[in-house]
PDB file of N, CA and C in Angstrom:
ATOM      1  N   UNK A   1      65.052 165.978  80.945  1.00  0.00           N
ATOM      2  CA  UNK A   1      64.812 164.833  81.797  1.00  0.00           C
ATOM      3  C   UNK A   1      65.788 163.728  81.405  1.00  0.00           C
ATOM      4  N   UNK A   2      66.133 163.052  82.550  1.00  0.00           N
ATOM      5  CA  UNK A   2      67.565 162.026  82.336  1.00  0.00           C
ATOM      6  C   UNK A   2      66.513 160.925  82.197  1.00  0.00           C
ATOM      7  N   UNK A   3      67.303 159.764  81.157  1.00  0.00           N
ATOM      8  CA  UNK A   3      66.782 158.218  81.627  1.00  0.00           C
ATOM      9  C   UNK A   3      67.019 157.678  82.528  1.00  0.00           C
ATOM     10  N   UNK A   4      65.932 156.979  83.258  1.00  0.00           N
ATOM     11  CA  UNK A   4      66.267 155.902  84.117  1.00  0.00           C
ATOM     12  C   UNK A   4      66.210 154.861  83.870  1.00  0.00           C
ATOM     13  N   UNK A   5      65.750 154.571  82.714  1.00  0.00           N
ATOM     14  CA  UNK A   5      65.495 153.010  82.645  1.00  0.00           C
ATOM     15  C   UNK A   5      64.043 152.927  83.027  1.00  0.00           C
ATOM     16  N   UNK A   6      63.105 153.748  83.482  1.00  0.00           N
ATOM     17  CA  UNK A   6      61.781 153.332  83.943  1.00  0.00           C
ATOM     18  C   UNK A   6      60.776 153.393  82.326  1.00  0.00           C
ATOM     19  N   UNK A   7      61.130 154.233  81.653  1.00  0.00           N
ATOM     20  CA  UNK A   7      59.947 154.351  80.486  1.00  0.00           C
ATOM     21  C   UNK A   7      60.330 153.520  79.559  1.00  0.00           C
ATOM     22  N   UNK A   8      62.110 153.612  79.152  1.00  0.00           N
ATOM     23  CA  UNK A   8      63.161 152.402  77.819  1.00  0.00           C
ATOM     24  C   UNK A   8      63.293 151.116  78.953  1.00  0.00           C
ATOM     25  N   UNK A   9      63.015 149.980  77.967  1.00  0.00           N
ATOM     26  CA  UNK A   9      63.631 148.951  78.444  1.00  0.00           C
ATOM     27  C   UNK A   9      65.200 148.860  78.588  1.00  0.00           C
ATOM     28  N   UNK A  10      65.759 148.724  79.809  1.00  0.00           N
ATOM     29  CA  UNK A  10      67.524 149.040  79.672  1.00  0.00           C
ATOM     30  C   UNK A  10      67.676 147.299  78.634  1.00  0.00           C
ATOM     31  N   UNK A  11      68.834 147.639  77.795  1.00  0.00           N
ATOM     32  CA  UNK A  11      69.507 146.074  77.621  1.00  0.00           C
ATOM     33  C   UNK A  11      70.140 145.210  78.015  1.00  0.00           C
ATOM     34  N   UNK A  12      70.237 144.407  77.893  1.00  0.00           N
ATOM     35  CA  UNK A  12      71.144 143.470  79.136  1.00  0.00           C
ATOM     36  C   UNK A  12      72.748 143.698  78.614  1.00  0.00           C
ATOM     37  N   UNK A  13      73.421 142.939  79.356  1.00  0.00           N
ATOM     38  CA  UNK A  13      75.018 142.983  79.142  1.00  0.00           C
ATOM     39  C   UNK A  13      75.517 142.430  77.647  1.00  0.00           C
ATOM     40  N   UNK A  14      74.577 141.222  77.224  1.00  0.00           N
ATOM     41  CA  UNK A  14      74.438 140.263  76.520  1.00  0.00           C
ATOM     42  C   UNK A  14      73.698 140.435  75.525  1.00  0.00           C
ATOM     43  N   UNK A  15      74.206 141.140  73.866  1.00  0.00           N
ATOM     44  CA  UNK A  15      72.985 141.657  73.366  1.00  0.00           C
ATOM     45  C   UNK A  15      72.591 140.264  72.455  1.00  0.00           C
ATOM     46  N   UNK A  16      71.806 140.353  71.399  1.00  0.00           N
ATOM     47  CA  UNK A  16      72.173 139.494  70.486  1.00  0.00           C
ATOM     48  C   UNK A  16      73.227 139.780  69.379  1.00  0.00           C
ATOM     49  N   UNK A  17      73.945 140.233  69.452  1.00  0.00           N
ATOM     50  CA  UNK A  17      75.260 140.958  68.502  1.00  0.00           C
ATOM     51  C   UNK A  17      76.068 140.126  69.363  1.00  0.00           C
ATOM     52  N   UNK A  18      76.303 140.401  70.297  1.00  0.00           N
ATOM     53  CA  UNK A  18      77.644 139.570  71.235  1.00  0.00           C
ATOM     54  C   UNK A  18      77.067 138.715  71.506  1.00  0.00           C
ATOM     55  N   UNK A  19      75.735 137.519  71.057  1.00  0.00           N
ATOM     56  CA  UNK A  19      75.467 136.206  72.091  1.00  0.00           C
ATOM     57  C   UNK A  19      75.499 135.812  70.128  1.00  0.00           C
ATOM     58  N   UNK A  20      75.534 136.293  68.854  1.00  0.00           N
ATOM     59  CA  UNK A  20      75.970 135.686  67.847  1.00  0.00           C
ATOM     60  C   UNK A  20      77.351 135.550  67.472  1.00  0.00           C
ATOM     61  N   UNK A  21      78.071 136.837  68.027  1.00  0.00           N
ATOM     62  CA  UNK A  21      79.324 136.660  68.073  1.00  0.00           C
ATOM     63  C   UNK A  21      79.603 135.362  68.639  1.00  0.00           C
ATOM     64  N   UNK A  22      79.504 135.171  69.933  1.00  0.00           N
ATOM     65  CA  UNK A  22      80.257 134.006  70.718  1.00  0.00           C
ATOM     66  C   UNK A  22      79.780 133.107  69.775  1.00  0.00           C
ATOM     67  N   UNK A  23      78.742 132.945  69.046  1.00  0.00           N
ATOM     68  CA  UNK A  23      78.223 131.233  68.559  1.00  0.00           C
ATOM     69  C   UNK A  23      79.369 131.310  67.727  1.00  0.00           C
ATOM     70  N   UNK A  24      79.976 132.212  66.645  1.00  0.00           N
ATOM     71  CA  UNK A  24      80.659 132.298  65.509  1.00  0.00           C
ATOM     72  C   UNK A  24      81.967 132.005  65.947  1.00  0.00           C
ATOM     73  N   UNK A  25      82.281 132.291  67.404  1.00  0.00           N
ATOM     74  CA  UNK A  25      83.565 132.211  67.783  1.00  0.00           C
ATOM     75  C   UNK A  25      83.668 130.562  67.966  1.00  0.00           C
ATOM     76  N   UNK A  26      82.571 130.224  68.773  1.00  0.00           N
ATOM     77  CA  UNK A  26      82.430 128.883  69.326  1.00  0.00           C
ATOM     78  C   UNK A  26      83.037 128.232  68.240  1.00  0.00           C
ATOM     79  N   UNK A  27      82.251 127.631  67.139  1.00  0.00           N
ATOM     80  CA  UNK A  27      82.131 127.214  65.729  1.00  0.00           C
ATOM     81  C   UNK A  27      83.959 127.488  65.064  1.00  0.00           C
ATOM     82  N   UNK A  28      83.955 128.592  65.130  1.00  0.00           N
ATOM     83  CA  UNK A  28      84.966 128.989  64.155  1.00  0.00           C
ATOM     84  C   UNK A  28      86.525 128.699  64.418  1.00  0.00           C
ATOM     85  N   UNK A  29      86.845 128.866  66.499  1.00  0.00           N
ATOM     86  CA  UNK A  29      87.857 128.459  67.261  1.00  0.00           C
ATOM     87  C   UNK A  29      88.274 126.550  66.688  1.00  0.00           C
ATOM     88  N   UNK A  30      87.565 126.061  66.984  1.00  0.00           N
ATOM     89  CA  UNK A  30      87.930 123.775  66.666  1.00  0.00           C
ATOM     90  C   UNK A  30      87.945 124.050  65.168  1.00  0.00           C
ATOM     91  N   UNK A  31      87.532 124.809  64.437  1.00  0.00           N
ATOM     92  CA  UNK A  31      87.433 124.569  62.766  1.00  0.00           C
ATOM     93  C   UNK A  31      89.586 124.995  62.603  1.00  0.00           C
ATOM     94  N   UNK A  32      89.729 126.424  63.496  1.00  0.00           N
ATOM     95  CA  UNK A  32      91.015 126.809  62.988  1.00  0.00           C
ATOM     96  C   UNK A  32      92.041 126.139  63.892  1.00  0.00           C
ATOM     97  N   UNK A  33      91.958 125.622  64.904  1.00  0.00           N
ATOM     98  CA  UNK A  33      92.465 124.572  66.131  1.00  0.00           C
ATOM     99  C   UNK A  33      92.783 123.285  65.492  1.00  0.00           C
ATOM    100  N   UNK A  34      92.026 122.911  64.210  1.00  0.00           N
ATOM    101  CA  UNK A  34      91.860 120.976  64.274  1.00  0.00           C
ATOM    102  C   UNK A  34      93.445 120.874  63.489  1.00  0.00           C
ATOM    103  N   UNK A  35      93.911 122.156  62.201  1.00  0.00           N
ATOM    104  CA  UNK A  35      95.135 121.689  61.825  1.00  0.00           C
ATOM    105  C   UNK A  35      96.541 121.521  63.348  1.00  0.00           C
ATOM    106  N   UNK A  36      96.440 121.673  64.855  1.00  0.00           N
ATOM    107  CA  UNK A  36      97.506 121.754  65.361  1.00  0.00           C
ATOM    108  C   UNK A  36      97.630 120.661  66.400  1.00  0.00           C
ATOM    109  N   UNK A  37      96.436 119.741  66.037  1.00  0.00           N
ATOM    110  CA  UNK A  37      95.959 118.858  67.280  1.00  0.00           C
ATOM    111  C   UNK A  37      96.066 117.991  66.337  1.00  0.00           C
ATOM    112  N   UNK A  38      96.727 116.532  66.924  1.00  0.00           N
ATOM    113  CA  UNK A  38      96.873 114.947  66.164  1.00  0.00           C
ATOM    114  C   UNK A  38      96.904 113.993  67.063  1.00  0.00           C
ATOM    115  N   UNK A  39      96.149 113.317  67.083  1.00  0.00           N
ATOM    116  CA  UNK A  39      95.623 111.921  67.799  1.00  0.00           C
ATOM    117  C   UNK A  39      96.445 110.626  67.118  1.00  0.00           C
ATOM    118  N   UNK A  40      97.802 110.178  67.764  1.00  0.00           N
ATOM    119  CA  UNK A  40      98.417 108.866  67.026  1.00  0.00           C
ATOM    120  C   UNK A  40      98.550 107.916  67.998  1.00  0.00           C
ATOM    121  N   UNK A  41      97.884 106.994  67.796  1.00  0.00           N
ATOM    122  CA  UNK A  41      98.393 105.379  68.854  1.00  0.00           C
ATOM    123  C   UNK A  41      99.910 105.039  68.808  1.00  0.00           C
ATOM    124  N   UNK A  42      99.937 105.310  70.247  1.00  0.00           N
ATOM    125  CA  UNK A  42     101.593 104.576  70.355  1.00  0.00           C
ATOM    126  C   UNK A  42     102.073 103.752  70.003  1.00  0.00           C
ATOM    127  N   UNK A  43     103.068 103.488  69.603  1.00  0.00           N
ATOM    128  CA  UNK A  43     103.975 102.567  68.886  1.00  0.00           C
ATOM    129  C   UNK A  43     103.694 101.563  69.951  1.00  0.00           C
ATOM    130  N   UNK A  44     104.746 101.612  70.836  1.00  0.00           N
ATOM    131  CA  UNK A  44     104.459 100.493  71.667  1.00  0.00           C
ATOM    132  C   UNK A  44     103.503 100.633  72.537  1.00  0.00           C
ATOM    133  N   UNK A  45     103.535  98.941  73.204  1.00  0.00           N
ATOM    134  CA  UNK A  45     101.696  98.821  74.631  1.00  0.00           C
ATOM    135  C   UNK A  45     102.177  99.726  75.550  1.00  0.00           C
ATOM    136  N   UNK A  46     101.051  99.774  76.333  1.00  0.00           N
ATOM    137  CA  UNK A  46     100.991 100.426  77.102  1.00  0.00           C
ATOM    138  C   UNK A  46     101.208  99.256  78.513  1.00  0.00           C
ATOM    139  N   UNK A  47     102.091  99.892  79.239  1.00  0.00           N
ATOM    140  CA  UNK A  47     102.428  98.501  80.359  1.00  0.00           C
ATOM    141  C   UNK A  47     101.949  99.344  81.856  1.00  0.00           C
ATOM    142  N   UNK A  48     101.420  98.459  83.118  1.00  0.00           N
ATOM    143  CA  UNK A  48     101.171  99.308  83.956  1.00  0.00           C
ATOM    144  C   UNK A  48     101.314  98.069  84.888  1.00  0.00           C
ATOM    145  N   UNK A  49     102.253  98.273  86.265  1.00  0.00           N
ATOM    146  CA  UNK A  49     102.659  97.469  86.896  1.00  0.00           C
ATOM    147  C   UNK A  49     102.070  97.338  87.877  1.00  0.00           C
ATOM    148  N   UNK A  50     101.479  96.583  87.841  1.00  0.00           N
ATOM    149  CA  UNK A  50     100.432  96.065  89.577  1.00  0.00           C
ATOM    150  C   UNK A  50     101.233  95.183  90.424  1.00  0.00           C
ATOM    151  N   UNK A  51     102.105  95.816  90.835  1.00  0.00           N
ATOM    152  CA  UNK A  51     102.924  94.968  91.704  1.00  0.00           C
ATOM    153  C   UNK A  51     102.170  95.331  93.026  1.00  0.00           C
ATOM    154  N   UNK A  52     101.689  94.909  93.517  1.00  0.00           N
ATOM    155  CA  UNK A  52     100.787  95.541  94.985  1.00  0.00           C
ATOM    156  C   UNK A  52     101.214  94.515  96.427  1.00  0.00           C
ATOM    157  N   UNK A  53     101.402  95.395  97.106  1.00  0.00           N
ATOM    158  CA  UNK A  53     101.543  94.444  98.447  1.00  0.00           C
ATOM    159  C   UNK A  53     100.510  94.856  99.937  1.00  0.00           C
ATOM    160  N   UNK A  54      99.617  94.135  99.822  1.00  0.00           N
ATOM    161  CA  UNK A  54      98.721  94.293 100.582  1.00  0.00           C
ATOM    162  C   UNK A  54      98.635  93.540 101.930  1.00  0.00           C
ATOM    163  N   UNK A  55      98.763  94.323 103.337  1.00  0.00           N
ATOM    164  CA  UNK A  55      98.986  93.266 104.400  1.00  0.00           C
ATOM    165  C   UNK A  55      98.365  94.403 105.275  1.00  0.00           C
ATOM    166  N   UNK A  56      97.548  93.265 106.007  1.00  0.00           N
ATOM    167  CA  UNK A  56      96.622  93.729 107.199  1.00  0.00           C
ATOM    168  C   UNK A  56      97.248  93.453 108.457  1.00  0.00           C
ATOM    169  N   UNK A  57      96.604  94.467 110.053  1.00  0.00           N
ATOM    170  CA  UNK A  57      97.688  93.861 110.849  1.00  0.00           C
ATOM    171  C   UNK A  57      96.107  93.602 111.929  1.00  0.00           C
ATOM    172  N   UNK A  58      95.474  92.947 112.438  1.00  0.00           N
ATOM    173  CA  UNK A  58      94.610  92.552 112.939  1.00  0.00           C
ATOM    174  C   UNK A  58      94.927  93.374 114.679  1.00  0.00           C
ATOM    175  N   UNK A  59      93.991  94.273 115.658  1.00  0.00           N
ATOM    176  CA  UNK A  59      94.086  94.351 116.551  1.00  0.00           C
ATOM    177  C   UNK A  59      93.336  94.069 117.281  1.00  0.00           C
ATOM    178  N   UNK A  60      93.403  93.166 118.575  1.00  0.00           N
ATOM    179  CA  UNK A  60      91.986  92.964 119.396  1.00  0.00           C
ATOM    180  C   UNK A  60      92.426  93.169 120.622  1.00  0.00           C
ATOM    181  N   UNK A  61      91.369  93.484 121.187  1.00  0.00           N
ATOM    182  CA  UNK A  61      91.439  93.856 123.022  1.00  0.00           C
ATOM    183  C   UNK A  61      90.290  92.465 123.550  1.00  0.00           C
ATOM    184  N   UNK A  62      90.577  92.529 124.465  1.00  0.00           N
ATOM    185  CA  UNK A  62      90.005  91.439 125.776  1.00  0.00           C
ATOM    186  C   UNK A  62      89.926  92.186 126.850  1.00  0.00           C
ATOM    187  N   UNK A  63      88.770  92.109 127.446  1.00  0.00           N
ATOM    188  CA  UNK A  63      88.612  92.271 128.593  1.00  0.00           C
ATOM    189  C   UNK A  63      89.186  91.311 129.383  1.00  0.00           C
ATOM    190  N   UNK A  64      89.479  92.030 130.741  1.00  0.00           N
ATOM    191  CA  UNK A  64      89.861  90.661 131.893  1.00  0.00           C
ATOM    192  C   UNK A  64      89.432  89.710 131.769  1.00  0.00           C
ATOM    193  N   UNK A  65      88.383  89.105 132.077  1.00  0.00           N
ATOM    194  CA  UNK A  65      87.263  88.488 132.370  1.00  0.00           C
ATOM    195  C   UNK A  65      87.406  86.749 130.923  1.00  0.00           C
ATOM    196  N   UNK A  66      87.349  87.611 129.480  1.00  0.00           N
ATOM    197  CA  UNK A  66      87.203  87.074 128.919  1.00  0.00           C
ATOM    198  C   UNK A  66      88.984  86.550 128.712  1.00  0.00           C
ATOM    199  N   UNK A  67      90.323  86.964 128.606  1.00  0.00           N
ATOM    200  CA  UNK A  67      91.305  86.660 128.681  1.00  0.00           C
ATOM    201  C   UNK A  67      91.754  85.790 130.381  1.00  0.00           C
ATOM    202  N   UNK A  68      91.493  85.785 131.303  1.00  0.00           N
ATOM    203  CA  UNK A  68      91.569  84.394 131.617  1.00  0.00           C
ATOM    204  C   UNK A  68      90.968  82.987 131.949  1.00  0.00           C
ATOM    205  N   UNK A  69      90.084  83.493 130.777  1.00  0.00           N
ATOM    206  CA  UNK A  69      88.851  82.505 130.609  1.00  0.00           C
ATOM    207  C   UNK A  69      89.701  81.707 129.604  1.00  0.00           C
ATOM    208  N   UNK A  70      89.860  82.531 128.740  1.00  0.00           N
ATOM    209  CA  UNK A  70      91.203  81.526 127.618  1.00  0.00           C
ATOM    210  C   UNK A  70      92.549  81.539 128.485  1.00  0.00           C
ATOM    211  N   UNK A  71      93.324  82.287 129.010  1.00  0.00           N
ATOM    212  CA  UNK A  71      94.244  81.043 129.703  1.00  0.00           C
ATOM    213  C   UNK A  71      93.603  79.557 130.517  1.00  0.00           C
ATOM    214  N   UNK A  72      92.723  80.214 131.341  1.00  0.00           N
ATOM    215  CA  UNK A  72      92.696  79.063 131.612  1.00  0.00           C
ATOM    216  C   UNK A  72      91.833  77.956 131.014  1.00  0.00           C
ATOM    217  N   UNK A  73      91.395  77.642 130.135  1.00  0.00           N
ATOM    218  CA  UNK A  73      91.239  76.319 128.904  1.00  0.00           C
ATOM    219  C   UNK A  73      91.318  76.945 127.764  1.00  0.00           C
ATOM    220  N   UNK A  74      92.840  76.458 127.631  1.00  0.00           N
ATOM    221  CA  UNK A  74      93.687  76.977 126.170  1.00  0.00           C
ATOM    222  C   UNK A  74      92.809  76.039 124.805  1.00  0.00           C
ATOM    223  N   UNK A  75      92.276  75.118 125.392  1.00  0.00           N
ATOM    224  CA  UNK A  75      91.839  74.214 124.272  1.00  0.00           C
ATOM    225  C   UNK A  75      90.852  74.848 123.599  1.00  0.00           C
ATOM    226  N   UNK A  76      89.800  75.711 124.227  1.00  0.00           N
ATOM    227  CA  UNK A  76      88.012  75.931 124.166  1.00  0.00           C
ATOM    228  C   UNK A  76      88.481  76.609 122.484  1.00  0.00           C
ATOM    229  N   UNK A  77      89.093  76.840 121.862  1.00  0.00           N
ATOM    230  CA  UNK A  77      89.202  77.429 120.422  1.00  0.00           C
ATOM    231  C   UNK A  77      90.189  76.893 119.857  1.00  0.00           C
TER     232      UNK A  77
END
């Protein structure tokens, strides 16, 4: 008779052998990594140029009605 997996519990992909491995790797990778990595403040500032030019262009519509209402009394605004 073959197994199916119905009477043994099958194991997962992930045993605890390979889910202690990875912790050891985790851990052990930044411990042998930290001699090749160096964090130094630049000599000189740091400069960042906000030269910005910001310009809007305003569009409006008029109806008939309300455009020769302003021609004719240019003053009312």
């Amino acid at each position: 008779m073959t197994e199916t997996g119905l009477t043994k519990p099958m194991r997962r992909p992930t045993s605890r052998r390979m889910k202690r491995r990875m912790m050891i790797a985790g851990v052990v990778t930044p411990l042998l990594a930290s001699g090749c990595i160096s964090v130094n403040a630049p000599d000189k500032p740091i400069v960042i140029n906000l030269n910005i030019s910001v310009t809007q262009e305003v569009v409006y519509r008029l109806d008939g009605e309300a455009k020769s209402l302003i021609q004719s009394n240019p003053g009312i605004f």
